[in-house]
N, C-alpha and C. Protein backbone atom coordinates (compact mmCIF):
# COMPACT_ATOMS: atom_id res chain seq x y z
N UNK A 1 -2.88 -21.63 38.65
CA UNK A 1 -3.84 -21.56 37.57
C UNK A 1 -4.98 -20.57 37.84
N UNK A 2 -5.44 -20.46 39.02
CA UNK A 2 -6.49 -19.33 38.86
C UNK A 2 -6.05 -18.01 39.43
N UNK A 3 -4.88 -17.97 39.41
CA UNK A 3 -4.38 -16.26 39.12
C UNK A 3 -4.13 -15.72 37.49
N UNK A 4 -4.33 -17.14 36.21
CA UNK A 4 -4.43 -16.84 35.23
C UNK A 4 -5.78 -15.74 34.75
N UNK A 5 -6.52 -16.12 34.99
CA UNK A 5 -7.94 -15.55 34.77
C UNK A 5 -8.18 -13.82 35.25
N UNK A 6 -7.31 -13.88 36.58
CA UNK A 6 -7.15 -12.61 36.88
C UNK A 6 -6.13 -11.29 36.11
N UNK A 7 -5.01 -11.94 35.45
CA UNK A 7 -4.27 -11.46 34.66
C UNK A 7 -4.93 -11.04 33.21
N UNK A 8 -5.55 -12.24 33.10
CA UNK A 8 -6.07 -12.02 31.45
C UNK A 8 -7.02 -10.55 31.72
N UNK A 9 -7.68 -10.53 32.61
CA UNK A 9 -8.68 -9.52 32.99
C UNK A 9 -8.02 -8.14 33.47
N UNK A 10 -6.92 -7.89 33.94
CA UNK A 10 -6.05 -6.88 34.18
C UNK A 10 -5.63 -6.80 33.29
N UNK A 11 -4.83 -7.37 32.22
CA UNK A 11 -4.40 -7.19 30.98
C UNK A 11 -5.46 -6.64 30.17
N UNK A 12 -6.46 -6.98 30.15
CA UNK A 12 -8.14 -6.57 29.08
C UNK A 12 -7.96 -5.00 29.66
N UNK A 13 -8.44 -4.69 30.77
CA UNK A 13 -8.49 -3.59 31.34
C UNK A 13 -7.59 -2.49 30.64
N UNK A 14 -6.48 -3.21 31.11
CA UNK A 14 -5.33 -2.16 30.83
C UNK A 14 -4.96 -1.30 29.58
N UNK A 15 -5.68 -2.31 28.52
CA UNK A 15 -5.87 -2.40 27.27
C UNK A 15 -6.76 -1.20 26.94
N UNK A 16 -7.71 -1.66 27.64
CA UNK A 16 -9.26 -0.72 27.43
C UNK A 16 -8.41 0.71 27.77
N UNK A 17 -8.00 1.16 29.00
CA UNK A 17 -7.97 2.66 29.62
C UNK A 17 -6.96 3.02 28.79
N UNK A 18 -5.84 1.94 28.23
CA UNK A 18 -5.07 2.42 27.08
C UNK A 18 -5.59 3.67 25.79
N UNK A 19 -6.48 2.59 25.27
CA UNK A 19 -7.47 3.07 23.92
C UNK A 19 -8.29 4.07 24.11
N UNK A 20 -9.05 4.30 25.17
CA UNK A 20 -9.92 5.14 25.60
C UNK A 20 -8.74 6.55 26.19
N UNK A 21 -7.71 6.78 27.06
CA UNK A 21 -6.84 7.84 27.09
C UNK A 21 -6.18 8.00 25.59
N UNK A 22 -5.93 7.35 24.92
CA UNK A 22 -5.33 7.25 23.23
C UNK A 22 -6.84 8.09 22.44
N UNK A 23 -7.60 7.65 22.53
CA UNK A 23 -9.17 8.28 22.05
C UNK A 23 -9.22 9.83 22.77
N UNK A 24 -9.06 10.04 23.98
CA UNK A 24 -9.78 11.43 24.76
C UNK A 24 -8.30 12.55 23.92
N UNK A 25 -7.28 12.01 23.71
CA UNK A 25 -6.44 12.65 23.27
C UNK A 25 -6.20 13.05 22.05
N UNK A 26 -6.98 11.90 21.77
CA UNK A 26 -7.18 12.62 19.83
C UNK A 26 -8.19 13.46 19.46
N UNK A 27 -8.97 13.50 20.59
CA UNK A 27 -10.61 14.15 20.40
C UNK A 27 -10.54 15.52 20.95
N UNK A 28 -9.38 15.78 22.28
CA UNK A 28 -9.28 17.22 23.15
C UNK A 28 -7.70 17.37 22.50
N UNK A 29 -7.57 18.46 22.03
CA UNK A 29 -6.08 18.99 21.94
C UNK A 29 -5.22 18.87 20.92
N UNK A 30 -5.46 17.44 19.97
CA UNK A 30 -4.21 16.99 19.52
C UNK A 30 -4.19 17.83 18.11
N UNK A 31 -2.78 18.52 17.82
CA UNK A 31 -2.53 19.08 16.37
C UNK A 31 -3.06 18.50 15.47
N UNK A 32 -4.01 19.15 14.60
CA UNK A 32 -4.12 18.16 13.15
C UNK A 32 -3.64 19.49 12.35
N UNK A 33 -3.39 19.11 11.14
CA UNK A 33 -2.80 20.18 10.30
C UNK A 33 -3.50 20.40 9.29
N UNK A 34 -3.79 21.82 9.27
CA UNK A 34 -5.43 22.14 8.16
C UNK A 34 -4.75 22.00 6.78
N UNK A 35 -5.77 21.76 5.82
CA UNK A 35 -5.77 22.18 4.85
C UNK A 35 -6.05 23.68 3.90
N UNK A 36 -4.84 23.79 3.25
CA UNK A 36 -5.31 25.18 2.49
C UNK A 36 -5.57 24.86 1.17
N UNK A 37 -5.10 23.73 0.55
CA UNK A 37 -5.12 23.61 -0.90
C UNK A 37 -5.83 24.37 -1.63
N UNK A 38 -7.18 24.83 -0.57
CA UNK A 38 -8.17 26.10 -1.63
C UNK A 38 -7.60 27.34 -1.38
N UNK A 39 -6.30 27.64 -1.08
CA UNK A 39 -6.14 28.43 -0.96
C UNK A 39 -5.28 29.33 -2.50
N UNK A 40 -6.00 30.24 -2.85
CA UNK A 40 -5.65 30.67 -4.42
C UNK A 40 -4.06 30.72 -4.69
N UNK A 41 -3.24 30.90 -4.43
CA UNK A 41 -1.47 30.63 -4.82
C UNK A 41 -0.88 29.64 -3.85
N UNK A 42 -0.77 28.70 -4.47
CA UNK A 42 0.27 27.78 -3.45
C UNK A 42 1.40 27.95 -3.43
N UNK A 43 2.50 29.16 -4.74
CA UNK A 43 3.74 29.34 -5.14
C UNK A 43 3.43 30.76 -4.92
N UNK A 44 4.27 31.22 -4.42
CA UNK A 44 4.65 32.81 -4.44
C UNK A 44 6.18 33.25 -4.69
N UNK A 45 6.21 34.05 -5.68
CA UNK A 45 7.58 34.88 -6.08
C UNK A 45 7.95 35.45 -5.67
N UNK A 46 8.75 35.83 -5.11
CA UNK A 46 9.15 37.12 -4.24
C UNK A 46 10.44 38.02 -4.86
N UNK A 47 10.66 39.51 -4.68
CA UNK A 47 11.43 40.22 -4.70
C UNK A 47 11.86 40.66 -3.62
N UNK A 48 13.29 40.36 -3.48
CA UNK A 48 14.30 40.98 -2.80
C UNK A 48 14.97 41.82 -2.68
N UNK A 49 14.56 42.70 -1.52
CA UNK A 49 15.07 43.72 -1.33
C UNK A 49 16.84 43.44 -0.21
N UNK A 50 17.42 44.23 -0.36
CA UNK A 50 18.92 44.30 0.49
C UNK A 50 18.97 45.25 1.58
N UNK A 51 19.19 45.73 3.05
CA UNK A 51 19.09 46.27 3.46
C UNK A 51 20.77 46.87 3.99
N UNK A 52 21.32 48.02 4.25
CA UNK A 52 22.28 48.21 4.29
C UNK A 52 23.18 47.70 5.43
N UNK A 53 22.34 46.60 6.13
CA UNK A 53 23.14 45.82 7.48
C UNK A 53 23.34 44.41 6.47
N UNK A 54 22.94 44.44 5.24
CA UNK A 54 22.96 43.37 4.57
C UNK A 54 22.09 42.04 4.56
N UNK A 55 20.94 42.20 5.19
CA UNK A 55 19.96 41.26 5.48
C UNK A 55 18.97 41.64 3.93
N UNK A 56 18.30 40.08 3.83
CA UNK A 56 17.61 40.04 2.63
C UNK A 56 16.00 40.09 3.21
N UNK A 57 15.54 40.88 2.77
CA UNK A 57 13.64 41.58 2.65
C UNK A 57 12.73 41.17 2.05
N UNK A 58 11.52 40.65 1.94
CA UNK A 58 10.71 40.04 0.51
C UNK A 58 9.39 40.40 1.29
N UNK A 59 8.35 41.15 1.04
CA UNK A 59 7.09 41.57 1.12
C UNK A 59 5.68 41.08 0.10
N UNK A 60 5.20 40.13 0.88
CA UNK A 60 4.28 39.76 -0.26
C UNK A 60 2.76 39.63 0.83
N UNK A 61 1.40 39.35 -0.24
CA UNK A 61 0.37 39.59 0.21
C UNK A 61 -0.02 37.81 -0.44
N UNK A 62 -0.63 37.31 0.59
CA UNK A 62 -1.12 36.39 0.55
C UNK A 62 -2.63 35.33 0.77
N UNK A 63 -3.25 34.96 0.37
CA UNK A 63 -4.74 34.92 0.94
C UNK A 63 -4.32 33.18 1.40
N UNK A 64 -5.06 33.27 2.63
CA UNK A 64 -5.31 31.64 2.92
C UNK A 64 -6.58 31.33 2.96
N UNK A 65 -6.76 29.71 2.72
CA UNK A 65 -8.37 29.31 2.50
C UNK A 65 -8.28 28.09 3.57
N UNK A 66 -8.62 28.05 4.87
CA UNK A 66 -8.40 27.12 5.91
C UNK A 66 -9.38 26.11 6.04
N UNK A 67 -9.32 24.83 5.28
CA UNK A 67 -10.50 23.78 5.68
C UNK A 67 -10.80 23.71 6.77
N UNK A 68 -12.01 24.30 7.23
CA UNK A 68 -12.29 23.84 9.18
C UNK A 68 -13.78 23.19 8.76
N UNK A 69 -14.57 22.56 7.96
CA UNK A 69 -15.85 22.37 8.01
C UNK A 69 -16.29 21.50 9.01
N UNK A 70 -14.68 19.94 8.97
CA UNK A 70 -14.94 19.32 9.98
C UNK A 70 -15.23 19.33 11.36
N UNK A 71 -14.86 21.00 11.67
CA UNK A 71 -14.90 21.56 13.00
C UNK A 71 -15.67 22.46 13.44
N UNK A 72 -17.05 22.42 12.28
CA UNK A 72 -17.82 23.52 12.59
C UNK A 72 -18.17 22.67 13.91
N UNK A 73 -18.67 24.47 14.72
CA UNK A 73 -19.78 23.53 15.96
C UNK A 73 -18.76 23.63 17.03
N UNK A 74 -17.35 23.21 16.86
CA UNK A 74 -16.39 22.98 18.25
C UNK A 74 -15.82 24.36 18.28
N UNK A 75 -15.16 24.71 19.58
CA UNK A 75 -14.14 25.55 19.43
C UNK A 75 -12.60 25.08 19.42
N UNK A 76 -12.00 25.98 19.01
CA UNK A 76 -10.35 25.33 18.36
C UNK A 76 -9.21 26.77 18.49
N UNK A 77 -8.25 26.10 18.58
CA UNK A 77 -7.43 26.95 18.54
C UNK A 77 -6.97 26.54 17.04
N UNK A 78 -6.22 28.10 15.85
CA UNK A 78 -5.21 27.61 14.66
C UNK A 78 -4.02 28.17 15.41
N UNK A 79 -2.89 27.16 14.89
CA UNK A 79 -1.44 28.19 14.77
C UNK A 79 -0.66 27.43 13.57
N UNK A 80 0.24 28.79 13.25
CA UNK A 80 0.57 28.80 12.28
C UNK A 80 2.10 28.60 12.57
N UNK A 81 2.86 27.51 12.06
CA UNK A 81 3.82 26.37 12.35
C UNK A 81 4.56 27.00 10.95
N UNK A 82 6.28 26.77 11.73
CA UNK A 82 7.03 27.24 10.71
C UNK A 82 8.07 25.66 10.85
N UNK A 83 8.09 25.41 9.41
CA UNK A 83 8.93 23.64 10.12
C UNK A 83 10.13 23.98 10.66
N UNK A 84 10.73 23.43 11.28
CA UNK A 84 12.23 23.12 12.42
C UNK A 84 13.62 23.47 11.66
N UNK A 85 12.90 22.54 10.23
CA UNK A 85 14.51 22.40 9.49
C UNK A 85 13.83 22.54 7.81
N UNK A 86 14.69 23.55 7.40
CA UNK A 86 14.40 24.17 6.55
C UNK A 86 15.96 24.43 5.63
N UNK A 87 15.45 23.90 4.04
CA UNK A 87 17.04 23.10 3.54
C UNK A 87 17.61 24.63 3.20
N UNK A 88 18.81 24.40 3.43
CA UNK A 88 19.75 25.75 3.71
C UNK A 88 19.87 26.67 4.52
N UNK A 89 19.27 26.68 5.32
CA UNK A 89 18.99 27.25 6.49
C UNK A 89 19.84 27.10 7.72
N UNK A 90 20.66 27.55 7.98
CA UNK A 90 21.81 26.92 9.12
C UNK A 90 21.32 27.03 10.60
N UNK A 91 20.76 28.34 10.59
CA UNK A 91 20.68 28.52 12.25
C UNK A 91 18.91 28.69 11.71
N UNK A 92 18.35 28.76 13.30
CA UNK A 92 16.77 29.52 13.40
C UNK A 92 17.19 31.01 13.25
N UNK A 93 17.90 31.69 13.81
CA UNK A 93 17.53 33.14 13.87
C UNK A 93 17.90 33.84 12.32
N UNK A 94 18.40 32.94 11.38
CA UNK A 94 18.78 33.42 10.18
C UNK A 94 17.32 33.58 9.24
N UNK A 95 16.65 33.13 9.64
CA UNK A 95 14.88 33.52 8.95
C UNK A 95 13.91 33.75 10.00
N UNK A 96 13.51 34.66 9.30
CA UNK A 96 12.16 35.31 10.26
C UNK A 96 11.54 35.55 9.25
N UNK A 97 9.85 35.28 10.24
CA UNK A 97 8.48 35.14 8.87
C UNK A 97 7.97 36.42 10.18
N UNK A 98 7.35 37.49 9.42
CA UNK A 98 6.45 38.31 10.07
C UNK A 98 4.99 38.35 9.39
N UNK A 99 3.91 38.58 10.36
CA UNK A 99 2.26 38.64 9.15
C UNK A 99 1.42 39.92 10.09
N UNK A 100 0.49 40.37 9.08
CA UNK A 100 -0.30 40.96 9.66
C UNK A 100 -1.74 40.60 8.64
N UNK A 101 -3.08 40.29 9.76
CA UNK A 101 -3.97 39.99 8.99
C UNK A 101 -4.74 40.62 9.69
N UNK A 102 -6.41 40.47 9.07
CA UNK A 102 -7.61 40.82 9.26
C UNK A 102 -8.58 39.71 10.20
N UNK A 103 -8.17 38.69 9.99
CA UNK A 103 -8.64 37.75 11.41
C UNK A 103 -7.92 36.65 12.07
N UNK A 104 -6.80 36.68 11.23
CA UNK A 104 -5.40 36.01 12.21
C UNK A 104 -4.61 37.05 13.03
N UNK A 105 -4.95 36.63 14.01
CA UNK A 105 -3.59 37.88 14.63
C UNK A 105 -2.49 37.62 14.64
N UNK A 106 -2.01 38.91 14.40
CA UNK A 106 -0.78 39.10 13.81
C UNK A 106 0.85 38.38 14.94
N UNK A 107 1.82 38.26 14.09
CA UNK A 107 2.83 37.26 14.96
C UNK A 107 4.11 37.41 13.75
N UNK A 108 5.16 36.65 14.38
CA UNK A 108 6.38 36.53 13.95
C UNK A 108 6.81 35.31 14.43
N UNK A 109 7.73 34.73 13.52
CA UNK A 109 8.04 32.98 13.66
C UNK A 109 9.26 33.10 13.12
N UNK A 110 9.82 32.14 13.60
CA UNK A 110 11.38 31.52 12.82
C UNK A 110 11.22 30.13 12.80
N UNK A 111 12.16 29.55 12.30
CA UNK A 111 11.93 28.08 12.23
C UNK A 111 11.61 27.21 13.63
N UNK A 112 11.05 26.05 13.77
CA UNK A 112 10.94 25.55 14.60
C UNK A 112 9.66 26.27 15.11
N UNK A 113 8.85 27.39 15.19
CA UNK A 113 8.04 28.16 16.00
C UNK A 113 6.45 27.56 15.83
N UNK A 114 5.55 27.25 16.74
CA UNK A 114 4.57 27.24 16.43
C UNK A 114 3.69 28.62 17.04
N UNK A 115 2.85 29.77 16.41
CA UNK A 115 2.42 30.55 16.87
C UNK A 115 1.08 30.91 17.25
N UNK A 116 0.03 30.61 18.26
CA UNK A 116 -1.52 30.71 18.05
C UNK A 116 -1.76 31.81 17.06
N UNK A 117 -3.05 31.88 16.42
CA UNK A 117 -2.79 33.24 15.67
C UNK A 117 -4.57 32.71 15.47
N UNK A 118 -5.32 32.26 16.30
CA UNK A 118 -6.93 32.29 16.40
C UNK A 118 -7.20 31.64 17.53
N UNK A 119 -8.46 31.67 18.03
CA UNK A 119 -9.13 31.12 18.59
C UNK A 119 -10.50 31.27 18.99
N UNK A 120 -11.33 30.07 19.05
CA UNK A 120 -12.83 30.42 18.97
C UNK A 120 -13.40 29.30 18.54
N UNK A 121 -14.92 29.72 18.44
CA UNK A 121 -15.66 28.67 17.71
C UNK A 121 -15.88 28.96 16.03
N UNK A 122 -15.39 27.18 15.57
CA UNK A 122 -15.20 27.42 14.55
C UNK A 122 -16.77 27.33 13.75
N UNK A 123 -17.34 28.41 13.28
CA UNK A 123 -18.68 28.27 12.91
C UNK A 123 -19.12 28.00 11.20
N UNK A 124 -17.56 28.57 9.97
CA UNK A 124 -17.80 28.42 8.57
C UNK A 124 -16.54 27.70 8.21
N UNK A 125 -17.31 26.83 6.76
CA UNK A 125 -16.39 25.92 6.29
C UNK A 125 -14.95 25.92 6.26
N UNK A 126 -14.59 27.44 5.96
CA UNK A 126 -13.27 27.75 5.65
C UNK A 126 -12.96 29.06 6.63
N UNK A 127 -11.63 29.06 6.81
CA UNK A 127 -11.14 30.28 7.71
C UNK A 127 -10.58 31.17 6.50
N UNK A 128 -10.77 31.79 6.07
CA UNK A 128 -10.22 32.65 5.05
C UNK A 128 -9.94 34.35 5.63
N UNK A 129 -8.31 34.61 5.11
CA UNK A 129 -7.56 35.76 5.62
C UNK A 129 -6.57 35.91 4.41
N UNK A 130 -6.52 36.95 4.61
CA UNK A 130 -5.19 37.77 3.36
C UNK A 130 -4.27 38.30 4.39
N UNK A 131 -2.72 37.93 4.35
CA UNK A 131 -1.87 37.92 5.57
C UNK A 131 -1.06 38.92 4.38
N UNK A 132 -0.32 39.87 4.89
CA UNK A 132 0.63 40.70 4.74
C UNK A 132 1.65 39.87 5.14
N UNK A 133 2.82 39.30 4.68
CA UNK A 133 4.02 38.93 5.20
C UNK A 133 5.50 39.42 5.08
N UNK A 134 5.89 39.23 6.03
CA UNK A 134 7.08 39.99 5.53
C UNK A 134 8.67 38.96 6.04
N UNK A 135 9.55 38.58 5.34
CA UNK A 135 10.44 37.74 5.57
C UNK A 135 11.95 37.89 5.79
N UNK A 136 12.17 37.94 6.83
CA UNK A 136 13.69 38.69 6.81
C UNK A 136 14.75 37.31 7.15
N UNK A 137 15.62 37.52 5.81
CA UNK A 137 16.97 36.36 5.82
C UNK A 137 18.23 36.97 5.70
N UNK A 138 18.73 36.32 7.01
CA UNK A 138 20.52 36.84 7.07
C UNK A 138 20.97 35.93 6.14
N UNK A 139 21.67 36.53 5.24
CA UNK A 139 22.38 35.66 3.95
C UNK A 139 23.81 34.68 4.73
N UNK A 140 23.96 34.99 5.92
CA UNK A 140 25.36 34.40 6.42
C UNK A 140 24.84 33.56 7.07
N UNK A 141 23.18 33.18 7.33
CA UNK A 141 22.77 32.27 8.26
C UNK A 141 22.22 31.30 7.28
N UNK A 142 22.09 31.32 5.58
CA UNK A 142 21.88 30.29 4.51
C UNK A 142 22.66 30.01 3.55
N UNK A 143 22.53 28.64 3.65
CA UNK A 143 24.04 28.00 2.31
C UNK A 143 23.15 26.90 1.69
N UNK A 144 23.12 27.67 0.03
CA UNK A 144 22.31 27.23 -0.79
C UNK A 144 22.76 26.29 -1.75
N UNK A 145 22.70 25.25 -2.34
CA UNK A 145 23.39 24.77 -3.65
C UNK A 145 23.01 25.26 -4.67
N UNK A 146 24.49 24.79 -5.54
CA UNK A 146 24.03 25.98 -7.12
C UNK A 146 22.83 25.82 -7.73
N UNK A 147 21.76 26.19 -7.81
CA UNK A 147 20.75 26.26 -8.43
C UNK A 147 19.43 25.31 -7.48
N UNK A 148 20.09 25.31 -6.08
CA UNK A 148 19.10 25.48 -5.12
C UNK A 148 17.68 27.03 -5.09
N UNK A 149 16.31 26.50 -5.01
CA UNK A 149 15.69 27.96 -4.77
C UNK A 149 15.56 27.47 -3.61
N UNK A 150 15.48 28.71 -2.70
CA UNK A 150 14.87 29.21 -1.53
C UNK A 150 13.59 28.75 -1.10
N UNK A 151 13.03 27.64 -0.82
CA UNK A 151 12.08 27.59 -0.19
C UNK A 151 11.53 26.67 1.10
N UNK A 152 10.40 27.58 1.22
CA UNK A 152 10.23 26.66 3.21
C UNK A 152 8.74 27.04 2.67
N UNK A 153 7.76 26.04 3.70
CA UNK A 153 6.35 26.54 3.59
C UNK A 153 6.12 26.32 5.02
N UNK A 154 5.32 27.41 5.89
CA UNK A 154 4.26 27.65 6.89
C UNK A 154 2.60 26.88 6.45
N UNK A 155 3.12 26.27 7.54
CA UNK A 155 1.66 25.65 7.37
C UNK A 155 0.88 26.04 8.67
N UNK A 156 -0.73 25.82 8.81
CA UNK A 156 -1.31 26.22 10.30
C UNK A 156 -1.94 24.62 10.58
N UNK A 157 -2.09 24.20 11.78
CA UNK A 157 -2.54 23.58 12.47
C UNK A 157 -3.63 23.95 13.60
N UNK A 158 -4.70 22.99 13.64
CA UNK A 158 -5.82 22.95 14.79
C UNK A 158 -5.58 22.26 15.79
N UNK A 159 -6.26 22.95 16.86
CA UNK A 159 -6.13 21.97 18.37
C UNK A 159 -7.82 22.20 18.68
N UNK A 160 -8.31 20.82 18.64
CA UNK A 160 -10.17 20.84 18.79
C UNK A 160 -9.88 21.13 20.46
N UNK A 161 -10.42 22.21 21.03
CA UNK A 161 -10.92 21.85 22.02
C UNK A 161 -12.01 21.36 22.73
N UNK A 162 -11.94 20.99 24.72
CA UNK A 162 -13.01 19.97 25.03
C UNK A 162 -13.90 21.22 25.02
């Protein structure tokens, strides 16, 4: 009976350094995924170009509007996350996303990729950039259903650092 008392108290403990490493981890490092919703086109059209190895081309200009207000004050890393699995999409190397911006640096992704593309202190509400993109799809690496469209979305994610 009085090795009960000692358990309950190792158990409390254990509990505590639980919550508190669960806490330091949500506070240093952990992905959260920004918001763009202010960002002016959430749909983009694209034209396809064909290239004579037979790969499909689409060039478009895009502005992003990155909620960071919550993070003024800290420094953070963004990267810009291409999801894993993407419907019709057979392999990763059958899509490639390329960008070039004015305060994201510039990168290339395929599915599955997460890419840094900032870092610093985040000092204004919004991260705002106009990305040049450019998208190259092997048509033998996607199988679409009839009146399937084509689409995947890149999203960016923060890591607060300590």
């Amino acid at each position: 009976m009085s090795c009960l008392p000692f358990l309950r108290d190792a158990r409390s403990l254990l509990l505590g350094l639980t919550c508190t490493l669960a806490l330091c981890a949500q506070a240093h490092g952990q992905a959260q995924r920004l918001d763009d919703s202010a960002s002016p086109r959430q749909h983009i059209d694209l034209t396809w170009q064909s290239s004579a190895t037979g790969q499909l081309t689409a060039v478009s200009q895009t502005e992003y509007r990155l909620a960071t207000l919550v993070h003024v004050g800290r420094s953070a890393r963004i990267y810009l996350v291409m999801p894993a699995l993407i419907p019709g999409v057979l392999h990763p190397g059958a899509l490639r996303l390329q960008w070039q911006g004015q305060v994201l640096a510039p990168g290339r992704a395929q599915p599955g990729d997460r890419v840094l593309v900032w870092s610093g202190p985040v000092k204004n509400p919004y991260l705002t950039d106009t990305l040049s993109v450019r998208i190259d799809v092997d048509p033998n690496g996607v199988r679409l259903a009839p009146n399937q469209a084509f689409r995947f979305e890149p999203y960016f994610e923060i890591e607060v650092l300590p």
